[in-house]
N, C-alpha and C. Protein backbone atom coordinates (compact mmCIF):
# COMPACT_ATOMS: atom_id res chain seq x y z
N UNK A 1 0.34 -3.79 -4.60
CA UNK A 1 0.32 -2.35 -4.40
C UNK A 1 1.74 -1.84 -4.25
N UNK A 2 1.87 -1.23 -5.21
CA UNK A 2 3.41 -0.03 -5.06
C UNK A 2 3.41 0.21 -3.67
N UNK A 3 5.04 0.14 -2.57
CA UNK A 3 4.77 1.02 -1.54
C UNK A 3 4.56 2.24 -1.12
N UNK A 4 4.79 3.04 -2.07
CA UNK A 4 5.31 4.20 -2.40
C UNK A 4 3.49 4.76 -2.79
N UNK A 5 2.91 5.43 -1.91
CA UNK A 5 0.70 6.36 -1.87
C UNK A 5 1.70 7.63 -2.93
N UNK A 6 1.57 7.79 -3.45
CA UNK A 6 1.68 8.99 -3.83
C UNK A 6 0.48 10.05 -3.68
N UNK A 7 0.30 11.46 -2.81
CA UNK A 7 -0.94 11.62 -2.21
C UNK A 7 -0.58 13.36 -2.68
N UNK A 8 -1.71 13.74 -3.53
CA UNK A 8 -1.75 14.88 -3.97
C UNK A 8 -2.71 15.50 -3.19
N UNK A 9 -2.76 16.97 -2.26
CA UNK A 9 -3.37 17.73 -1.42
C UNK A 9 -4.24 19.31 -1.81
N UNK A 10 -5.50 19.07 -2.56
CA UNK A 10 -5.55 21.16 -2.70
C UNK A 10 -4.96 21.56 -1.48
N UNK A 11 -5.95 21.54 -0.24
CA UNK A 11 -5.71 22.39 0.85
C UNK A 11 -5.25 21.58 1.71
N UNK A 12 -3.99 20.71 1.63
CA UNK A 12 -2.82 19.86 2.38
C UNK A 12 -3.37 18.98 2.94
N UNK A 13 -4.79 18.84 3.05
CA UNK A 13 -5.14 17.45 3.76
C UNK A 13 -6.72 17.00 3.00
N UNK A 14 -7.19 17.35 1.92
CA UNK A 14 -8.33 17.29 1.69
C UNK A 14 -7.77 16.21 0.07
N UNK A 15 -8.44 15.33 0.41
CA UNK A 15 -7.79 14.35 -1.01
C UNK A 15 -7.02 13.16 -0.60
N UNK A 16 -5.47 13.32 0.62
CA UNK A 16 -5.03 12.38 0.90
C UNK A 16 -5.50 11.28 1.83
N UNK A 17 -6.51 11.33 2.50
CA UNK A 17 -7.26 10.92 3.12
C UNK A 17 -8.49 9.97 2.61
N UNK A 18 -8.96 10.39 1.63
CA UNK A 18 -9.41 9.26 0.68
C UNK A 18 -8.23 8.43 -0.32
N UNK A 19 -7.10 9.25 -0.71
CA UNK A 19 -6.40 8.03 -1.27
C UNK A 19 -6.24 7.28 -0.71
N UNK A 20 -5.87 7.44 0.93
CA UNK A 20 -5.32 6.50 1.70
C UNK A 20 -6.41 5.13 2.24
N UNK A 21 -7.30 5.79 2.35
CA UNK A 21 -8.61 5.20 2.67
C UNK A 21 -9.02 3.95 1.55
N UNK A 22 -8.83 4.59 0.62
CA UNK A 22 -8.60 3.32 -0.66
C UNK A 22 -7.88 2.70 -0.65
N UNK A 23 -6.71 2.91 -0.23
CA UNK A 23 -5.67 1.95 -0.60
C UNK A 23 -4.89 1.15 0.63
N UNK A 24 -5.30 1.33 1.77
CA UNK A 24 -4.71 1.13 3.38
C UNK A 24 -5.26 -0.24 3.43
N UNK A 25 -6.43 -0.56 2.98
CA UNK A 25 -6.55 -2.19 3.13
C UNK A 25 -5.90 -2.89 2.32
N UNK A 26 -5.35 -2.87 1.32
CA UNK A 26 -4.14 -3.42 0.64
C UNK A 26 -2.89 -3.66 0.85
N UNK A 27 -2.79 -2.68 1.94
CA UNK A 27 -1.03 -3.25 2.21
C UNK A 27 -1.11 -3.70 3.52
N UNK A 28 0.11 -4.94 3.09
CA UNK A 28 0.58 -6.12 4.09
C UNK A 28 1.42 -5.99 4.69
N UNK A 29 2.32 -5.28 4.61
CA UNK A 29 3.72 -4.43 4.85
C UNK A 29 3.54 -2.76 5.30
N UNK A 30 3.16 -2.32 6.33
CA UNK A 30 3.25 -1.02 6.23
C UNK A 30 5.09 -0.47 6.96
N UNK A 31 5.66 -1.40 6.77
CA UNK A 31 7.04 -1.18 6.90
C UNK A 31 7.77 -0.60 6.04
N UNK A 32 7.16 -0.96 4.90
CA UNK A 32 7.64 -0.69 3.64
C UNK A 32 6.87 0.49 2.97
N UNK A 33 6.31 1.19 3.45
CA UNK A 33 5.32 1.84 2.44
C UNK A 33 6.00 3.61 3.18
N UNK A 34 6.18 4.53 1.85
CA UNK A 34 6.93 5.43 2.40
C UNK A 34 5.28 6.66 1.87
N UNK A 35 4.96 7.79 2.31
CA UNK A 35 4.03 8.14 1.66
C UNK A 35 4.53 9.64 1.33
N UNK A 36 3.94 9.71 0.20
CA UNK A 36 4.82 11.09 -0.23
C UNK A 36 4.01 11.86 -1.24
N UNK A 37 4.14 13.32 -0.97
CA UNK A 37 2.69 14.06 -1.62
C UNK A 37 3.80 15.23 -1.49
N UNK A 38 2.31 16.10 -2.37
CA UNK A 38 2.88 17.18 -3.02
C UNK A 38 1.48 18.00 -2.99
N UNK A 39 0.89 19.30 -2.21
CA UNK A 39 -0.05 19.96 -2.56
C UNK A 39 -0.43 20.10 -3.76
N UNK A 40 -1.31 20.44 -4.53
CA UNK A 40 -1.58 20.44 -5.96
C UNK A 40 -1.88 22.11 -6.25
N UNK A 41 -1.38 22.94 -4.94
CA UNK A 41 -1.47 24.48 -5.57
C UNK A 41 0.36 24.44 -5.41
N UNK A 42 1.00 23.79 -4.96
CA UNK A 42 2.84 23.88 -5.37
C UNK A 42 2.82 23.41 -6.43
N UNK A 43 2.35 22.30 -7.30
CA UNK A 43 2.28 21.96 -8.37
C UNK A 43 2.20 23.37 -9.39
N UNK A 44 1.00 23.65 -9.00
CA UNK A 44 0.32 24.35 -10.13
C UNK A 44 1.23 26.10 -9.98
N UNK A 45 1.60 26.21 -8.93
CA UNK A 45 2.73 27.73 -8.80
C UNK A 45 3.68 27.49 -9.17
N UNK A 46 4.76 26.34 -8.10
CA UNK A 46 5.56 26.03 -8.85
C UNK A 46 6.54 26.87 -7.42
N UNK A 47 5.42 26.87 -6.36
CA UNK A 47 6.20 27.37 -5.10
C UNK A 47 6.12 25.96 -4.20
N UNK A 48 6.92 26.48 -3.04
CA UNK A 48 6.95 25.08 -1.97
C UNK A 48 6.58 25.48 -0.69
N UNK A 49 5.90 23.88 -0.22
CA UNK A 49 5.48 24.57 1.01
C UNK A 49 6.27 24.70 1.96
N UNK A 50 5.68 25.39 3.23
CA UNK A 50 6.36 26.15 4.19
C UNK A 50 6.72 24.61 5.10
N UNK A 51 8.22 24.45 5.70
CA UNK A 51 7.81 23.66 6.83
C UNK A 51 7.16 23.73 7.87
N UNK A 52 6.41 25.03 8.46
CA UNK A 52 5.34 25.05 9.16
C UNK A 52 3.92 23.62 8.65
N UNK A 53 3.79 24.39 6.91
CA UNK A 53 3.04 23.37 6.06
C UNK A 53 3.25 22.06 5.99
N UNK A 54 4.31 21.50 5.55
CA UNK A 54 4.90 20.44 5.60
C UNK A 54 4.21 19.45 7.13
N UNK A 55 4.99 19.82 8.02
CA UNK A 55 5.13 19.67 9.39
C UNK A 55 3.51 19.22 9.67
N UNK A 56 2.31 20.45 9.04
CA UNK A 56 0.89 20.28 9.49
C UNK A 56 -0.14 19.36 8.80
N UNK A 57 0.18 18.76 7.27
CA UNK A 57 -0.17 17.47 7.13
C UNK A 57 0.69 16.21 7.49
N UNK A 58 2.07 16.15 7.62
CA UNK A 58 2.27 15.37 8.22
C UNK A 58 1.48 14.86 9.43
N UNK A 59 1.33 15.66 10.12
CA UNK A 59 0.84 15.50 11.75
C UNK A 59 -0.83 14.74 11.37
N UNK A 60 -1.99 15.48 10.30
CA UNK A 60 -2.65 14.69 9.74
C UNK A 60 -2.63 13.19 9.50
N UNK A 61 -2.06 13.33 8.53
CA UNK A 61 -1.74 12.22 8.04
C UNK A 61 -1.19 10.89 8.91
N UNK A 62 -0.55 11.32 10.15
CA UNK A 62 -0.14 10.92 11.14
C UNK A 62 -1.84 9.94 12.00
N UNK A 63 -2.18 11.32 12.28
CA UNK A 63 -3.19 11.62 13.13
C UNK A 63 -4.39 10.15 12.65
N UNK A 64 -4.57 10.50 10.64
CA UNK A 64 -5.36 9.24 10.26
C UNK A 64 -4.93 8.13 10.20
N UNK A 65 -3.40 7.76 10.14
CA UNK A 65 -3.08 6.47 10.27
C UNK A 65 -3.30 5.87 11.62
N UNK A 66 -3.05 6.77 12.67
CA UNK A 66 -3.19 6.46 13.70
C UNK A 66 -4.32 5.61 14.91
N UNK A 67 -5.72 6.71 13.91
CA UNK A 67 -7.04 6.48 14.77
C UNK A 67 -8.15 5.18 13.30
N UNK A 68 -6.91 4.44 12.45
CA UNK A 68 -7.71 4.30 11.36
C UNK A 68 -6.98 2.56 11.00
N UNK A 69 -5.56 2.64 11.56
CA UNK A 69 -4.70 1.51 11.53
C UNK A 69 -4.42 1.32 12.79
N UNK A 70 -3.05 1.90 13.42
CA UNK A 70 -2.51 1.75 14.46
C UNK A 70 -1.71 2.44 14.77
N UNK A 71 -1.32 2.96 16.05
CA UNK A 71 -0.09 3.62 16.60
C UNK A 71 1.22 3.39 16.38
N UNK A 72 1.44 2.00 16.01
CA UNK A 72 3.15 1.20 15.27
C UNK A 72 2.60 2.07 14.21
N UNK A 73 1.76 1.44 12.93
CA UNK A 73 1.98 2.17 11.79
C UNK A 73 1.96 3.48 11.83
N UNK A 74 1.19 4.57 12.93
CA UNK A 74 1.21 6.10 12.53
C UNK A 74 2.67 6.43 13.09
N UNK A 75 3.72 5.48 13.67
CA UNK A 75 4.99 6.22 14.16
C UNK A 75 5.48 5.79 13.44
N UNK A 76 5.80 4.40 12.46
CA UNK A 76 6.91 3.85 12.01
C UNK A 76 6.64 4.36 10.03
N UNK A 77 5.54 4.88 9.59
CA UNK A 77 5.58 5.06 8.59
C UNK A 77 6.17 6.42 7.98
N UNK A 78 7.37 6.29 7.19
CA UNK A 78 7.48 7.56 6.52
C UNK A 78 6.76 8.58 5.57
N UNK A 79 6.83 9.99 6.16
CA UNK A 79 6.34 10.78 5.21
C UNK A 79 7.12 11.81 4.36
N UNK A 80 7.02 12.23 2.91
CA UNK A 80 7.66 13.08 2.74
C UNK A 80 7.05 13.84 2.25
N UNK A 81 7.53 15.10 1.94
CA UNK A 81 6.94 15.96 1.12
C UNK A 81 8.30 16.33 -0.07
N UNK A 82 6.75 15.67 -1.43
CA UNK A 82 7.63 15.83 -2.36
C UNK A 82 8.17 17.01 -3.36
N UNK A 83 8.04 18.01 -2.65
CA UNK A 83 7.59 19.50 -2.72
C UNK A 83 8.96 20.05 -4.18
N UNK A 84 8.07 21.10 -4.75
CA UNK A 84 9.73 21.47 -6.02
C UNK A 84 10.56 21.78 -5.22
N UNK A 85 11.54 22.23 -5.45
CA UNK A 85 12.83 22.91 -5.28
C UNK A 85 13.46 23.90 -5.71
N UNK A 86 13.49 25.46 -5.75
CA UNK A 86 13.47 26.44 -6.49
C UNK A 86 14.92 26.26 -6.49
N UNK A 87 15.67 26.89 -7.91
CA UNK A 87 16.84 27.05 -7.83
C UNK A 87 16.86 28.55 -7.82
N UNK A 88 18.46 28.14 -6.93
CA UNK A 88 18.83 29.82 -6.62
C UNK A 88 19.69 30.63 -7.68
């Protein structure tokens, strides 16, 4: 398994939660595994989300590693958001 979930979100938490769910018994290493998503309505606008947004699936995503793996993995795993970047 790539470390790298790549986890696409409609409404920021509906979707990554089954990717993860699929794929969390596969890895041996959650040291290594960085997880990184992108809503699929920033995709499709072509806007980015708010760090309010950002900030509130993280905490998710947090929240399911947490009550689903463990407390090491829901603190030590990175998240990003792989959100566009408008130029100015």
């Amino acid at each position: 398994l790539d470390p790298r979930i790549s986890v696409a979100a409609q409404n920021c938490f509906r979707g990554p939660r089954e990717r993860l769910q699929g794929r969390s018994e596969n890895v041996k290493d959650w040291s290594n595994v960085v997880l990184a998503y992108e809503p699929v309505w920033a995709i499709v606008t072509g806007q980015t989300a708010t760090p309010e947004q950002a900030q509130e699936v993280h905490q998710k995503l947090r929240s399911w590693l947490r009550a689903n793996l463990s407390d090491e993995v829901a603190d030590s795993v990175r998240i990003i958001y792989g959100g566009r970047r408008l130029q100015a």
